[in-house]
PDB file of N, CA and C in Angstrom:
ATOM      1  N   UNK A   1      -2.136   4.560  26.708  1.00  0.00           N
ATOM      2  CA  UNK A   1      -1.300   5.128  25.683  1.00  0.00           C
ATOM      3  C   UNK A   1      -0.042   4.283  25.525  1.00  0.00           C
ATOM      4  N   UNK A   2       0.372   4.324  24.518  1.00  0.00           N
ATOM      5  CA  UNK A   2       1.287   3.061  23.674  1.00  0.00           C
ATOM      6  C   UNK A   2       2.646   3.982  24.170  1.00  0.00           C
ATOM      7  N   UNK A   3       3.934   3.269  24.868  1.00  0.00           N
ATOM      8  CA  UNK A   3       5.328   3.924  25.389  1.00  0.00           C
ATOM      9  C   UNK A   3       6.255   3.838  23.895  1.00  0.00           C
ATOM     10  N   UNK A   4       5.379   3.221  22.766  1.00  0.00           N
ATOM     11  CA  UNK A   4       6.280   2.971  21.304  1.00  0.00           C
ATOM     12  C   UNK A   4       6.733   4.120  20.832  1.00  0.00           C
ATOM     13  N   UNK A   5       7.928   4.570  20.888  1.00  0.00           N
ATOM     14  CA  UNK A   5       8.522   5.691  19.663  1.00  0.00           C
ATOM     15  C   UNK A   5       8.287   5.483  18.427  1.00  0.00           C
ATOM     16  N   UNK A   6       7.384   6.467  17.785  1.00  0.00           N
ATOM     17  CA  UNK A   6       7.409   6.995  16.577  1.00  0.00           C
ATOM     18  C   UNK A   6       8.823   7.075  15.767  1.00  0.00           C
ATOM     19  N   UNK A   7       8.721   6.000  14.518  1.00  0.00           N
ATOM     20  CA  UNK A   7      10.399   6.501  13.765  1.00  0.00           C
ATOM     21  C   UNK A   7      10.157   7.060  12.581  1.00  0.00           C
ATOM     22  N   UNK A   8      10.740   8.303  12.290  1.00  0.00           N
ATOM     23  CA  UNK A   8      10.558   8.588  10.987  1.00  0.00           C
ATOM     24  C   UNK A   8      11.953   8.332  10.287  1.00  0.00           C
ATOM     25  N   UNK A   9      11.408   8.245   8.644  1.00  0.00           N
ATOM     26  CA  UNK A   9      12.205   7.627   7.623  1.00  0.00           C
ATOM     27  C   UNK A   9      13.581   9.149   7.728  1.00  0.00           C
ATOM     28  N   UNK A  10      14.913   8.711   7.501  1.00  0.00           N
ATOM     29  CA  UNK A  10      15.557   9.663   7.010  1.00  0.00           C
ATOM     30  C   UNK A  10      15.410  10.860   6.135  1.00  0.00           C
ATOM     31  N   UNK A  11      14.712  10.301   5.391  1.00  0.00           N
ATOM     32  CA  UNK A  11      14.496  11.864   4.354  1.00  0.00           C
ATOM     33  C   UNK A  11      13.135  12.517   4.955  1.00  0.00           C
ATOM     34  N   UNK A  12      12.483  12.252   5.764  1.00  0.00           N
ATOM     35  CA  UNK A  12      11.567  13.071   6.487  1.00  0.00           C
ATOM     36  C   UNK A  12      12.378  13.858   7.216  1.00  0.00           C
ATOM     37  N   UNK A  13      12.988  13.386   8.043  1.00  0.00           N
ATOM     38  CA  UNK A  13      14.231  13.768   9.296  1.00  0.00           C
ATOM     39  C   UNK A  13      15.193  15.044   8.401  1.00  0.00           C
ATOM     40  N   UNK A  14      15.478  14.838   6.870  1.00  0.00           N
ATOM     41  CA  UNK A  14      16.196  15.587   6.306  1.00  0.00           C
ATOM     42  C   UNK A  14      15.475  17.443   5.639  1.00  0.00           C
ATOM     43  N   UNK A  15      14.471  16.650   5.201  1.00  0.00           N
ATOM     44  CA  UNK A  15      13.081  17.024   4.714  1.00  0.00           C
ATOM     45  C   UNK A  15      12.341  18.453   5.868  1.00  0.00           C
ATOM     46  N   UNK A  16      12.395  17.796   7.114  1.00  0.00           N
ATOM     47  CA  UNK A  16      12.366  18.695   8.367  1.00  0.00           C
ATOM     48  C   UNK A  16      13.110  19.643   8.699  1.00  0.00           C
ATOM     49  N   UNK A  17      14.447  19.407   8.492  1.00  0.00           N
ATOM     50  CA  UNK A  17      15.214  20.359   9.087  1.00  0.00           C
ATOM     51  C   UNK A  17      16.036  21.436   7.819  1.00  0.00           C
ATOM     52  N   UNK A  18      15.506  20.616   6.523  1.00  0.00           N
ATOM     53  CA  UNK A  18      15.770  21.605   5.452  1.00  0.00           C
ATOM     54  C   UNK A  18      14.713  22.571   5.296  1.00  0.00           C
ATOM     55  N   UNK A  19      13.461  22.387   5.931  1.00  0.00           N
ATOM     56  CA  UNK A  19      12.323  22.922   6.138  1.00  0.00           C
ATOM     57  C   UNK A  19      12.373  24.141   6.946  1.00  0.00           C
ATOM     58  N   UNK A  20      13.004  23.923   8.349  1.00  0.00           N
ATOM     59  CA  UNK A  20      13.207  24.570   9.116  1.00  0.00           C
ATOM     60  C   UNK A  20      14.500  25.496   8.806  1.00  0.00           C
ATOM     61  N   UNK A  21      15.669  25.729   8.249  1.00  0.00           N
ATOM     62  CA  UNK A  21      16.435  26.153   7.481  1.00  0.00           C
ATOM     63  C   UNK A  21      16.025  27.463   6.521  1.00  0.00           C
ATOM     64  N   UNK A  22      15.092  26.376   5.566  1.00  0.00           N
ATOM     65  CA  UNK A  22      14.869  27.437   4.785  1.00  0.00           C
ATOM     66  C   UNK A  22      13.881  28.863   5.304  1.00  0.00           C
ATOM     67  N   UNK A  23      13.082  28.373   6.269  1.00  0.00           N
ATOM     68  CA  UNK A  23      12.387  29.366   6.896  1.00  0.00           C
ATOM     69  C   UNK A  23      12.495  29.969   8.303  1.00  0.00           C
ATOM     70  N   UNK A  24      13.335  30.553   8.356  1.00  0.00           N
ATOM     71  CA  UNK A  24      14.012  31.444   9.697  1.00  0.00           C
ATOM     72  C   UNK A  24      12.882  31.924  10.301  1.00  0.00           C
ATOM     73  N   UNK A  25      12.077  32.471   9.835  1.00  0.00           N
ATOM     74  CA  UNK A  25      11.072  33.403  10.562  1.00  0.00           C
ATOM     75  C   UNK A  25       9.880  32.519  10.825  1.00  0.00           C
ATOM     76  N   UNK A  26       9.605  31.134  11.218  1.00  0.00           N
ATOM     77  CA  UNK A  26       9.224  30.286  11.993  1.00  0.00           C
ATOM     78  C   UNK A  26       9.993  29.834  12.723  1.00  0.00           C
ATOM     79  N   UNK A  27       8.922  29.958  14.012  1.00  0.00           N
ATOM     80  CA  UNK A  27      10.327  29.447  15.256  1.00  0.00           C
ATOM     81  C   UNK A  27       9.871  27.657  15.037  1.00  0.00           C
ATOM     82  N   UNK A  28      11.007  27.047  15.720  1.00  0.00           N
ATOM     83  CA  UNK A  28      10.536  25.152  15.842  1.00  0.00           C
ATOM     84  C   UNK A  28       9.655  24.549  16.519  1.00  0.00           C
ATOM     85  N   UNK A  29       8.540  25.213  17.326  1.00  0.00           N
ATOM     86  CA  UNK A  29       7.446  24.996  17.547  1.00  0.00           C
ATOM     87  C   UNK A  29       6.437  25.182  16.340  1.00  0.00           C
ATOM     88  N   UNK A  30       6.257  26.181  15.766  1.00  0.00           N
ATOM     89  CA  UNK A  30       5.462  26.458  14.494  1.00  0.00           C
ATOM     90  C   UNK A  30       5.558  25.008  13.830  1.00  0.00           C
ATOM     91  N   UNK A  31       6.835  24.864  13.487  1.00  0.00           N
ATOM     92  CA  UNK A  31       7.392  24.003  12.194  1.00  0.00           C
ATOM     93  C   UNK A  31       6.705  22.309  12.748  1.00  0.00           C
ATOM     94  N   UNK A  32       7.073  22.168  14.039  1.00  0.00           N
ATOM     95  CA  UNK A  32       7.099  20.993  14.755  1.00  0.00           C
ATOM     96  C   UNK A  32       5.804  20.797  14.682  1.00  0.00           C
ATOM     97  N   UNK A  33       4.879  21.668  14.836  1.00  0.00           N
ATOM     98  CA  UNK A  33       3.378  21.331  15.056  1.00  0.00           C
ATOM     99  C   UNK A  33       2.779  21.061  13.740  1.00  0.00           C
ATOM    100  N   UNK A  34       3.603  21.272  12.688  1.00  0.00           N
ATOM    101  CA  UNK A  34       2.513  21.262  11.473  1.00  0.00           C
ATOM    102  C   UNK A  34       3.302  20.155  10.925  1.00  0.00           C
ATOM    103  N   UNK A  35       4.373  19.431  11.453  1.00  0.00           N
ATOM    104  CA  UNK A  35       5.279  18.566  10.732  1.00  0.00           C
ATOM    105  C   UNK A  35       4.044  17.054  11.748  1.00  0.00           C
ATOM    106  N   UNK A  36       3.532  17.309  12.602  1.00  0.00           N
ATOM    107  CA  UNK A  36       3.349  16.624  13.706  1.00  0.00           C
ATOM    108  C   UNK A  36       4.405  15.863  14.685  1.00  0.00           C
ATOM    109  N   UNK A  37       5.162  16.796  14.865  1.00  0.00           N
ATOM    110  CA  UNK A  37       6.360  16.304  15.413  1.00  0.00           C
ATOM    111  C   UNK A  37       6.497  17.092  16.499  1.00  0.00           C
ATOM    112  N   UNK A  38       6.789  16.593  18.231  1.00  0.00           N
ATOM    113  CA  UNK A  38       7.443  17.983  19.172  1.00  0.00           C
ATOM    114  C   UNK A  38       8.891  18.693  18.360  1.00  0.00           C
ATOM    115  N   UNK A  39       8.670  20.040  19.185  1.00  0.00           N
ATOM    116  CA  UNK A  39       9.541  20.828  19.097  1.00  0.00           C
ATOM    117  C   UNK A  39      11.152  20.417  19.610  1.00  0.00           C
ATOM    118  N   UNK A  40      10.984  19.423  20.541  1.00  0.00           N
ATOM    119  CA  UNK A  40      12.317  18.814  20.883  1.00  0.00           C
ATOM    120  C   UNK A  40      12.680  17.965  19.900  1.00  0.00           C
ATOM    121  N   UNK A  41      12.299  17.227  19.127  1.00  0.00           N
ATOM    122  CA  UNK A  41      12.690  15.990  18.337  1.00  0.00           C
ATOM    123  C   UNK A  41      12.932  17.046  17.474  1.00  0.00           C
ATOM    124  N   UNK A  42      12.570  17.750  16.649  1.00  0.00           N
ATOM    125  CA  UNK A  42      12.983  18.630  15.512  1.00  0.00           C
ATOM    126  C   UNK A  42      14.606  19.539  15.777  1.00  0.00           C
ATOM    127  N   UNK A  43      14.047  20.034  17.157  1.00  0.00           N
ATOM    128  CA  UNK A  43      15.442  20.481  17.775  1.00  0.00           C
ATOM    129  C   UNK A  43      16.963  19.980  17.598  1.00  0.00           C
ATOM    130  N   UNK A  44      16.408  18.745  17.766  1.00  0.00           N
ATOM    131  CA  UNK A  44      17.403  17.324  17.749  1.00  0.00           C
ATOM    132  C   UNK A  44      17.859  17.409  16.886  1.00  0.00           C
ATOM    133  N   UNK A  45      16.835  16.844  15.793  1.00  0.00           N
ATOM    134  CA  UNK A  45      17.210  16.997  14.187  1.00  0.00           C
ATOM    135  C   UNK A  45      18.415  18.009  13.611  1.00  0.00           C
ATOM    136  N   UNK A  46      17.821  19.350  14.073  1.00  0.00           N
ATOM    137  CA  UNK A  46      18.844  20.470  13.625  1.00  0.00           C
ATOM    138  C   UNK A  46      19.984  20.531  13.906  1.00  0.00           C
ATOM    139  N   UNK A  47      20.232  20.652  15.043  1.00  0.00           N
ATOM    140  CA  UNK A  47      21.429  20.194  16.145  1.00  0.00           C
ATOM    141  C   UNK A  47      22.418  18.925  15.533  1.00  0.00           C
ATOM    142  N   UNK A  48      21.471  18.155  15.036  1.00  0.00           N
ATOM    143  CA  UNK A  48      22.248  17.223  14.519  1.00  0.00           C
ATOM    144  C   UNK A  48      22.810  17.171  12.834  1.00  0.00           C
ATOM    145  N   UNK A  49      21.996  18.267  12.274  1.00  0.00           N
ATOM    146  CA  UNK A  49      22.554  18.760  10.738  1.00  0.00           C
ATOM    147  C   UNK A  49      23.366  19.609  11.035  1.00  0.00           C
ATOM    148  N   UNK A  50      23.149  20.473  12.296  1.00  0.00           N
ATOM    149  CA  UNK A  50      24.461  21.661  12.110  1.00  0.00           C
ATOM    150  C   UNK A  50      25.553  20.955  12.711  1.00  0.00           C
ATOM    151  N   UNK A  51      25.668  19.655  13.454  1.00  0.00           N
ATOM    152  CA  UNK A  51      27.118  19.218  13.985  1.00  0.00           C
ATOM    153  C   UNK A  51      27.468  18.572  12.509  1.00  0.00           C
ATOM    154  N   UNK A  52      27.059  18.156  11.380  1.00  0.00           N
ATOM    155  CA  UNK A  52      27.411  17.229  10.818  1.00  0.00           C
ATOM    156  C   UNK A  52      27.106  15.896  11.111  1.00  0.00           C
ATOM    157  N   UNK A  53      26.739  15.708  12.014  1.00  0.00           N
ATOM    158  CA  UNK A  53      26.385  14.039  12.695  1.00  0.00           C
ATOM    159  C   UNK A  53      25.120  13.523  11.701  1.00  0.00           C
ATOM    160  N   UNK A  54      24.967  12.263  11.135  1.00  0.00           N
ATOM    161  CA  UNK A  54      24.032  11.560  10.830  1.00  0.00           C
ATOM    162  C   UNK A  54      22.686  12.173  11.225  1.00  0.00           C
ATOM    163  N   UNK A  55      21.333  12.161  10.624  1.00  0.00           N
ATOM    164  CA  UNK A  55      20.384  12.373  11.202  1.00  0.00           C
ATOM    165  C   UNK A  55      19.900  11.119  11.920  1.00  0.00           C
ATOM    166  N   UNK A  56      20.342  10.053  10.780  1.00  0.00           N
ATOM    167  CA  UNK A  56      19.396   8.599  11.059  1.00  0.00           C
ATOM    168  C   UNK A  56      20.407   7.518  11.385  1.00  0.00           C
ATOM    169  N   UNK A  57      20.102   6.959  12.321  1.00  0.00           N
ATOM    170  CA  UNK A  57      20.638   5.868  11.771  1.00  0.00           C
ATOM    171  C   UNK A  57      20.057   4.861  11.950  1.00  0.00           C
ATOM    172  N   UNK A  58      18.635   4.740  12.054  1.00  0.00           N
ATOM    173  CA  UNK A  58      18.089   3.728  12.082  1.00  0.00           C
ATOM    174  C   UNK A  58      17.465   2.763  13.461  1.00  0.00           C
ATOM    175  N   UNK A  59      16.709   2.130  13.181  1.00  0.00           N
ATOM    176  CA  UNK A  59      16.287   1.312  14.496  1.00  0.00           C
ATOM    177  C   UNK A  59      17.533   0.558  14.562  1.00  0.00           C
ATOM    178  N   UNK A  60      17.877  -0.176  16.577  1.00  0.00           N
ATOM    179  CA  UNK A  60      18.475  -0.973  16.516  1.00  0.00           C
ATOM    180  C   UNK A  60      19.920  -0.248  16.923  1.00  0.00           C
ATOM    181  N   UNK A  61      20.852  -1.516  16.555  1.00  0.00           N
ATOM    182  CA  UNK A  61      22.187  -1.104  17.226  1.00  0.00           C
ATOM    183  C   UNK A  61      23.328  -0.925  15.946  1.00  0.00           C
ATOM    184  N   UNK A  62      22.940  -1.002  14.675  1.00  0.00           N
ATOM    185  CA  UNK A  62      23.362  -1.139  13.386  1.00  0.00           C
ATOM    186  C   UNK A  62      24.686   0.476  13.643  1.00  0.00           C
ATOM    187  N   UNK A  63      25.590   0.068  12.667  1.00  0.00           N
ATOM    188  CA  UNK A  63      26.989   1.035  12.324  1.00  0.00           C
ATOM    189  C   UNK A  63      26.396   1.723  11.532  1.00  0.00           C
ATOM    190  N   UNK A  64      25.538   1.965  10.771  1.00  0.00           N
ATOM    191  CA  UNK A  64      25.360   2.606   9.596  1.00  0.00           C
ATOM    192  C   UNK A  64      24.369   1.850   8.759  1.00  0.00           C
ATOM    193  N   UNK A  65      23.691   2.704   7.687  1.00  0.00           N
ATOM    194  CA  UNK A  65      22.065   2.740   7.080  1.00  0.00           C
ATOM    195  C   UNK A  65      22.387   1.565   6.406  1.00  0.00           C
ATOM    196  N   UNK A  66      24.320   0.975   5.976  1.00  0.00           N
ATOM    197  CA  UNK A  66      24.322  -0.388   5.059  1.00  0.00           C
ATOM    198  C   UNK A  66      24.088  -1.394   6.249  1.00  0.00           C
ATOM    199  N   UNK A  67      25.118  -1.543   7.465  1.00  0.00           N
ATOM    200  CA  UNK A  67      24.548  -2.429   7.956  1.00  0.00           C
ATOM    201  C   UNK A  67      23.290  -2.703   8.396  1.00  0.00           C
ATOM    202  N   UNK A  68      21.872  -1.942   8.698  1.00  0.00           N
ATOM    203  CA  UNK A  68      20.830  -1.788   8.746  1.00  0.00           C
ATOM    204  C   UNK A  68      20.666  -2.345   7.524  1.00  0.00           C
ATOM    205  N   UNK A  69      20.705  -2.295   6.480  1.00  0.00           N
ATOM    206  CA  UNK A  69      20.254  -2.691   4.971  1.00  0.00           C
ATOM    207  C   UNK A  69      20.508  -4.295   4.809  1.00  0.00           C
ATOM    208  N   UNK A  70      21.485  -4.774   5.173  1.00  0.00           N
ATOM    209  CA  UNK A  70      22.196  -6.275   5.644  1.00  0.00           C
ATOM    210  C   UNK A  70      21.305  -6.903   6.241  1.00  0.00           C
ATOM    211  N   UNK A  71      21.258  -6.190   7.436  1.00  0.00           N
ATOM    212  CA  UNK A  71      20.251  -6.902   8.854  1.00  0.00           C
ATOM    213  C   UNK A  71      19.128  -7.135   7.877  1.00  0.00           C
ATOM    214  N   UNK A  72      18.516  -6.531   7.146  1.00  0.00           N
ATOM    215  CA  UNK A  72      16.973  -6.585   6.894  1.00  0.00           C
ATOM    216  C   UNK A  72      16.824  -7.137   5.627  1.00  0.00           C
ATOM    217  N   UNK A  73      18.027  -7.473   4.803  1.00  0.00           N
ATOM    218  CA  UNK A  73      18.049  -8.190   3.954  1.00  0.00           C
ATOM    219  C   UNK A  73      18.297  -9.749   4.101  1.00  0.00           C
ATOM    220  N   UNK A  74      19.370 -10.113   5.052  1.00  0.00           N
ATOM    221  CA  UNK A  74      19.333 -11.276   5.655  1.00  0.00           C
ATOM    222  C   UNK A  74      18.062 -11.895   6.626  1.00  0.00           C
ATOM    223  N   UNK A  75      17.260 -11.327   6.913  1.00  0.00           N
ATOM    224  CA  UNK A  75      15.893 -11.781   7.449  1.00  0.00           C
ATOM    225  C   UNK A  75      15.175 -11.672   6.560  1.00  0.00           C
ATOM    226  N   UNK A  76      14.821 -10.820   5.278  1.00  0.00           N
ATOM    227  CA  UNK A  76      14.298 -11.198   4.511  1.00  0.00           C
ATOM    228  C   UNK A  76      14.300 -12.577   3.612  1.00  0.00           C
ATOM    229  N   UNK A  77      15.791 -13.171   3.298  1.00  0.00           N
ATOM    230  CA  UNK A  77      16.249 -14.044   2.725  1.00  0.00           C
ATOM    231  C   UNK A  77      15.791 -15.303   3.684  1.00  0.00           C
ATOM    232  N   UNK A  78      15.731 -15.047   5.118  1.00  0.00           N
ATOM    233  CA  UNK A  78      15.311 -16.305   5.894  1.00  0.00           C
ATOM    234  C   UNK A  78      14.241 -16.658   5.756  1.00  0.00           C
ATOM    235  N   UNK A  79      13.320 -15.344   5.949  1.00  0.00           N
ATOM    236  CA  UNK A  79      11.877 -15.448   6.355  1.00  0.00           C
ATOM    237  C   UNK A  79      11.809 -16.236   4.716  1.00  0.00           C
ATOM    238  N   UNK A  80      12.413 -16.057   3.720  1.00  0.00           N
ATOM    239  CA  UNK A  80      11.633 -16.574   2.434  1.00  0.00           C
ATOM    240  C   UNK A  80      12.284 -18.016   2.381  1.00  0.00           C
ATOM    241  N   UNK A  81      13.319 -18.467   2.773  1.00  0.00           N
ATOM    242  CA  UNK A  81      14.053 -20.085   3.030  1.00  0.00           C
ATOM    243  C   UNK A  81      12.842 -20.346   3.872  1.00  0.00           C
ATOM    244  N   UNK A  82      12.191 -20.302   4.627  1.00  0.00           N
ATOM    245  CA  UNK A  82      11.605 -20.917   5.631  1.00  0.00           C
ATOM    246  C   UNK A  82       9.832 -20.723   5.025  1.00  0.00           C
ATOM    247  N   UNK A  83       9.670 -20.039   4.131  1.00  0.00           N
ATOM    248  CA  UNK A  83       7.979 -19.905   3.350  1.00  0.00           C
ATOM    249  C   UNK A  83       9.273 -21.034   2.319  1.00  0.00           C
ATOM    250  N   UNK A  84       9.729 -21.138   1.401  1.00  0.00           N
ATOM    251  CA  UNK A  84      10.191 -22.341   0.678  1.00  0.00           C
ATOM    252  C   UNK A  84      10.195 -23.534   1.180  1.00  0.00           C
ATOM    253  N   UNK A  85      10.633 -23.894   2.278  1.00  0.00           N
ATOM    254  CA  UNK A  85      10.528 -25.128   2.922  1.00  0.00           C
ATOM    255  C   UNK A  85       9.069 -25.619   3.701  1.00  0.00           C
ATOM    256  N   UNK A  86       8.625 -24.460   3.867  1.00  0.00           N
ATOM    257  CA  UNK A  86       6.996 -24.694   4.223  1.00  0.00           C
ATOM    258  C   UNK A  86       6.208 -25.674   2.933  1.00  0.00           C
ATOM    259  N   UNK A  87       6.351 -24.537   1.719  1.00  0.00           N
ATOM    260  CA  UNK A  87       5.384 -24.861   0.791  1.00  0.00           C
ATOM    261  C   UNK A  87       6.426 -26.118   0.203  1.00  0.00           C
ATOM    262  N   UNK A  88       7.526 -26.470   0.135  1.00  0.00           N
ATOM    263  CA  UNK A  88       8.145 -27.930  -0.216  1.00  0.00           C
ATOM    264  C   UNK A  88       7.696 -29.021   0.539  1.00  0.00           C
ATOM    265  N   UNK A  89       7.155 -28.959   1.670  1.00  0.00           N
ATOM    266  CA  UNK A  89       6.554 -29.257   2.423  1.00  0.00           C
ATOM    267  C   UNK A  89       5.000 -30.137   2.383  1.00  0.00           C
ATOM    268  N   UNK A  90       4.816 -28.874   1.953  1.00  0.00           N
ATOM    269  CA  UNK A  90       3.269 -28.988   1.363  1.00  0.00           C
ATOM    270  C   UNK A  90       2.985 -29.701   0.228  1.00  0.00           C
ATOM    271  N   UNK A  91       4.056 -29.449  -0.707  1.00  0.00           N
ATOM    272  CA  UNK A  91       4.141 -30.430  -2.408  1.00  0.00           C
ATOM    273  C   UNK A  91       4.072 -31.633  -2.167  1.00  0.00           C
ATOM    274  N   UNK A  92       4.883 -32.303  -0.868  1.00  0.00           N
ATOM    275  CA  UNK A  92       5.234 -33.511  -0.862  1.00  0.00           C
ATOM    276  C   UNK A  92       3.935 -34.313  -0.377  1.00  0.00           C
ATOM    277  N   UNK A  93       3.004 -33.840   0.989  1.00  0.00           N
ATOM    278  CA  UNK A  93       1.986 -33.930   1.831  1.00  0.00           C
ATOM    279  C   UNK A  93       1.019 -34.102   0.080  1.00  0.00           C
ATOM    280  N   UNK A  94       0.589 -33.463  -0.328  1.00  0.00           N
ATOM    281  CA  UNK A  94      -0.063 -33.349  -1.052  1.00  0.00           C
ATOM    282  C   UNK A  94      -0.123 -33.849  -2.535  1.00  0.00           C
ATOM    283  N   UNK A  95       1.613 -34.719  -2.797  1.00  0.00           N
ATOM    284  CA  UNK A  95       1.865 -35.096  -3.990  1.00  0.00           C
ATOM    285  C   UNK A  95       1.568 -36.437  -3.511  1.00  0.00           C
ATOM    286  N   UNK A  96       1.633 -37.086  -2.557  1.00  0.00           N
ATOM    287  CA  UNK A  96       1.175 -38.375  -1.815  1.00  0.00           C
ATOM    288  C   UNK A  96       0.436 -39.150  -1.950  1.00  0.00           C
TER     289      UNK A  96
END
């Protein structure tokens, strides 16, 4: 069995615990089992809408969902400099 944590997207995370909210007369086991989620991680969730605290913030060590958005935009921009210089690469090999 894989030790990988499962991440769900923010608006699932939001989605869940507005879920659980709106229906009092399910306890967070009910909710958790049909969300496929334990009853502790949902717990979490709530706990963390009723402090006000963020639900998400993302994989990683990021300040917030923009710097997360940065991080993954600047590796996107690499990973595509580096497929550009591949296939410039290739033009030249092949224009030869």
């Amino acid at each position: 069995m894989s030790n990988k944590k499962k991440r769900y997207s923010k608006q699932f995370k939001l989605d869940a615990v507005t879920y659980a909210q709106e229906h009092p007369h399910l306890s967070n086991n009910s909710i958790a089992s049909n969300l496929g989620i334990s009853a502790s991680t949902l717990g979490k969730w709530i706990k963390k809408a009723e402090e006000g605290a963020e639900i998400h913030r993302g994989s990683g060590n990021y300040s917030s969902d923009e710097a997360k958005e940065i991080a993954r935009l600047r590796k996107e921009l690499r990973d595509t400099k580096d497929a550009l210089n591949i296939l410039k690469k290739a033009i030249s090999i092949l224009g030869n």
